[in-house]
Protein backbone atom coordinates (compact mmCIF):
# COMPACT_ATOMS: atom_id res chain seq x y z
CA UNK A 1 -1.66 -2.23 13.74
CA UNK A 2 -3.03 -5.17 12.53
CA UNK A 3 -0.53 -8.24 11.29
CA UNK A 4 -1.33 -11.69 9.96
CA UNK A 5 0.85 -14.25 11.80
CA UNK A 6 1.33 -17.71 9.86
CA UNK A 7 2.44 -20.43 11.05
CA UNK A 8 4.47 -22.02 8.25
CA UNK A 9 3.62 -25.51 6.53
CA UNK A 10 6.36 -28.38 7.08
CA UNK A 11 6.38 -32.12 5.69
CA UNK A 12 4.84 -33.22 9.16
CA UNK A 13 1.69 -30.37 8.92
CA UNK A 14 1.21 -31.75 5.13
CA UNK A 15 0.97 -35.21 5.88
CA UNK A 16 -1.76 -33.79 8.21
CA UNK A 17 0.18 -35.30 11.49
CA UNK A 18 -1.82 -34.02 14.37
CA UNK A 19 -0.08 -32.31 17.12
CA UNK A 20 0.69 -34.25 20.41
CA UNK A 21 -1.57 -33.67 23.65
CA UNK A 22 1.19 -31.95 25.24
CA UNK A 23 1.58 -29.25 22.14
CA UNK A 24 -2.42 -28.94 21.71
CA UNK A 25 -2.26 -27.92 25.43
CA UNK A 26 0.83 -25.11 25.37
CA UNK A 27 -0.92 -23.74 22.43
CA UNK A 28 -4.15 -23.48 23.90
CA UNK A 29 -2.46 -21.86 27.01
CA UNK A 30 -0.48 -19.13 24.46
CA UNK A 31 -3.75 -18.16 22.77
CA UNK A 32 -4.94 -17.64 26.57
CA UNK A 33 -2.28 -15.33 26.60
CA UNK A 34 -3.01 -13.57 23.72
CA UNK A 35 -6.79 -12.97 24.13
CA UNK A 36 -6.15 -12.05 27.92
CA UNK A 37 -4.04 -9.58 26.37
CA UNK A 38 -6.09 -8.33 23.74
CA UNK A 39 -3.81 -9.26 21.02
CA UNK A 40 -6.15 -12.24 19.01
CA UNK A 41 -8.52 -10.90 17.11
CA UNK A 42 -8.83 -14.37 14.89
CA UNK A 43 -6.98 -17.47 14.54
CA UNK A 44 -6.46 -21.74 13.16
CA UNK A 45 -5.02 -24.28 12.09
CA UNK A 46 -5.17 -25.49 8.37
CA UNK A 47 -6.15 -28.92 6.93
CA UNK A 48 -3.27 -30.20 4.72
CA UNK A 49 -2.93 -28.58 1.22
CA UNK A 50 -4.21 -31.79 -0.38
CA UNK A 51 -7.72 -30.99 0.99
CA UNK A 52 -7.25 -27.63 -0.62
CA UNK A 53 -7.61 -25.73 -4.12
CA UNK A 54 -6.32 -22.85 -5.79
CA UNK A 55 -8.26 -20.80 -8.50
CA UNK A 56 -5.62 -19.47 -11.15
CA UNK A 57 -6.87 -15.81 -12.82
CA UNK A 58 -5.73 -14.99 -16.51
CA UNK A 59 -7.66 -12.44 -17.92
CA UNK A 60 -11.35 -13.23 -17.64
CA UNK A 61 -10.73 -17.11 -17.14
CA UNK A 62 -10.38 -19.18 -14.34
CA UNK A 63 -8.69 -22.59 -13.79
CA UNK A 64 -9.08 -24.94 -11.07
CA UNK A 65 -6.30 -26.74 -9.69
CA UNK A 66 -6.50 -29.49 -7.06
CA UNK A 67 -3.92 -29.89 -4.06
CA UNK A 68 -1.65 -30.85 -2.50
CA UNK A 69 0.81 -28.01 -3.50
CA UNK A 70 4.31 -29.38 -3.72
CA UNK A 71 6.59 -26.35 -2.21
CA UNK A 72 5.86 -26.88 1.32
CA UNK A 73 8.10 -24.17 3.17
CA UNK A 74 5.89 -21.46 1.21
CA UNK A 75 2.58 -23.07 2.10
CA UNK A 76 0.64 -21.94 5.57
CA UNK A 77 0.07 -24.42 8.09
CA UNK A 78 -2.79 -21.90 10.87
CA UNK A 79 -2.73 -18.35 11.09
CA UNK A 80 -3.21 -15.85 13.67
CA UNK A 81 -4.52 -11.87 13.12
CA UNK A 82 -3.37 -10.14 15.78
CA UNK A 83 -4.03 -6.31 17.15
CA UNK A 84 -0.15 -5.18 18.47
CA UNK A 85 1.30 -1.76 18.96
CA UNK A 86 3.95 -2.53 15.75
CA UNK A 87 5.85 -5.12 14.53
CA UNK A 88 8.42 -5.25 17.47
CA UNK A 89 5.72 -6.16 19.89
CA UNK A 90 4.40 -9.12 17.47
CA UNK A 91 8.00 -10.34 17.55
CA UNK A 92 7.71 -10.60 20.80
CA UNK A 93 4.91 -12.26 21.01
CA UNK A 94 6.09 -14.46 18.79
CA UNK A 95 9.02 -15.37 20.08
CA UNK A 96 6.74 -16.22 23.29
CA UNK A 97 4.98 -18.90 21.23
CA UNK A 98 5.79 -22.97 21.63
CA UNK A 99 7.13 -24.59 18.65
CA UNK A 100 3.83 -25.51 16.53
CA UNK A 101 5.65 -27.83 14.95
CA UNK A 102 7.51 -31.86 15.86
CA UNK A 103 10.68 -30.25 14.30
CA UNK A 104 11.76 -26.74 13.10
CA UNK A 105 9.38 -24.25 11.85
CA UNK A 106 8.64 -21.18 10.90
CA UNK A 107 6.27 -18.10 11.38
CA UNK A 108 5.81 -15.33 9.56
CA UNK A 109 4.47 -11.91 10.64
CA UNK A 110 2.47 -9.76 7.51
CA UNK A 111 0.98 -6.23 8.57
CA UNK A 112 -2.22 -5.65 6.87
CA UNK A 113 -2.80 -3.02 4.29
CA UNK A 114 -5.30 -0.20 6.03
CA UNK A 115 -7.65 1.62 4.37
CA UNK A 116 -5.28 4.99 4.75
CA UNK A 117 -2.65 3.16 3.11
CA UNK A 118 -5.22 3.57 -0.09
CA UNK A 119 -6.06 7.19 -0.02
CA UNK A 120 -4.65 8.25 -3.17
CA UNK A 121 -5.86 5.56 -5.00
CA UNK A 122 -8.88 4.84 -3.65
CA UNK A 123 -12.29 6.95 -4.28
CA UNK A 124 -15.15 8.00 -2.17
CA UNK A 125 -17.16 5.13 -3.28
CA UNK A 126 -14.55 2.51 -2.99
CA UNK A 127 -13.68 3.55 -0.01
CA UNK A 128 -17.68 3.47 0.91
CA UNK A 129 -18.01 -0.19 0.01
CA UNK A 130 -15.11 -1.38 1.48
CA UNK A 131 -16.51 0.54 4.95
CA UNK A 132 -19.97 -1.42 4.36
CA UNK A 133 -18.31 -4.99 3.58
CA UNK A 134 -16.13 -4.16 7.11
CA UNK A 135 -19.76 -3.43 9.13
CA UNK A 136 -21.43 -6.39 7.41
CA UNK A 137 -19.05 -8.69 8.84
CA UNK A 138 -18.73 -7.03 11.93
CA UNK A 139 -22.50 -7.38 12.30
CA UNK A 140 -22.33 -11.07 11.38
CA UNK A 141 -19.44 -11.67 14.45
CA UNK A 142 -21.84 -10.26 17.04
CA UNK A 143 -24.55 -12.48 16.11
C-alpha cells in the first residue's frame, strides 16, 4: 500500500526557520533507513506557504490567491510517499522518525486511492489514460 506521510506545518516551518545541523543530520540518517528498507519511494521539505499559491475552482473560473495561508496546523511542512505493508507498519515507521520540528509537531499518514478502488466508476478508457499518465512518468524517473 502506498501512503502519503506529511509532516505538518508549525509557526517555526512558516517563518521558514531552517532546521539545525544536528536535525538535518538524524533526518538524513532516517531516510537512510527508509530507502535501505525499501519504504521511500519520494520525499521533501516545503518552502513556507508565503512562497506558495492556491488556485480556487468555481464552476469554469479560476482565482488566484497568493500565500501565506493563515491556519498553520492544517498546512504541510515536507512529505514523504512511502511503499509499507498497511498502515500499522507506517506507524511504525513513523514513530521511528526524529522530531522534524524545534517544538511539537505533527505527521500525518494518508493511503492513496488505487486504481481498484475506482472500478465501478471508472471506464475502460479512463482507466487507459490514467495507466499511460502512470508509464509516462515512470519513463521520465528512469531517465
Amino acid at each position: 500500500m502506498r501512503v502519503m506521510v506529511m509532516v505538518k506545518a508549525t509557526t517555526d516551518s512558516e517563518k521558514g526557520i531552517m532546521p539545525s545541523t544536528e536535525m538535518f543530520e538524524a533526518m538524513g540518517k532516517f531516510n537512510e533507513e527508509l530507502a535501505k528498507a525499501g519504504i521511500m519511494l519520494s520525499g521533501d521539505g516545503l518552502k513556507p506557504s508565503k512562497l506558495g499559491k492556491r488556485v480556487a475552482f468555481d464552476g469554469a473560473s479560476r482565482r488566484v490567491i497568493d500565500g501565506p495561508f493563515a491556519e498553520t496546523n492544517e498546512l504541510v511542512a515536507g512529505f514523504w510517499i512511502w511503499e509499507v505493508k498497511d498502515m500499522a507498519e507506517a506507524v511504525e515507521w513513523v514513530k521511528r522518525c526524529p522530531n522534524p520540528m524545534p517544538g511539537p509537531s505533527e505527521i500525518e499518514i494518508r493511503p492513496f486511492y488505487e486504481m481498484e478502488d475506482f472500478v465501478e466508476i471508472a471506464s475502460s478508457e479512463g482507466q487507459a489514460s490514467h495507466q499511460r499518465a502512470g508509464e509516462m512518468i515512470s519513463k521520465r524517473g528512469q531517465g
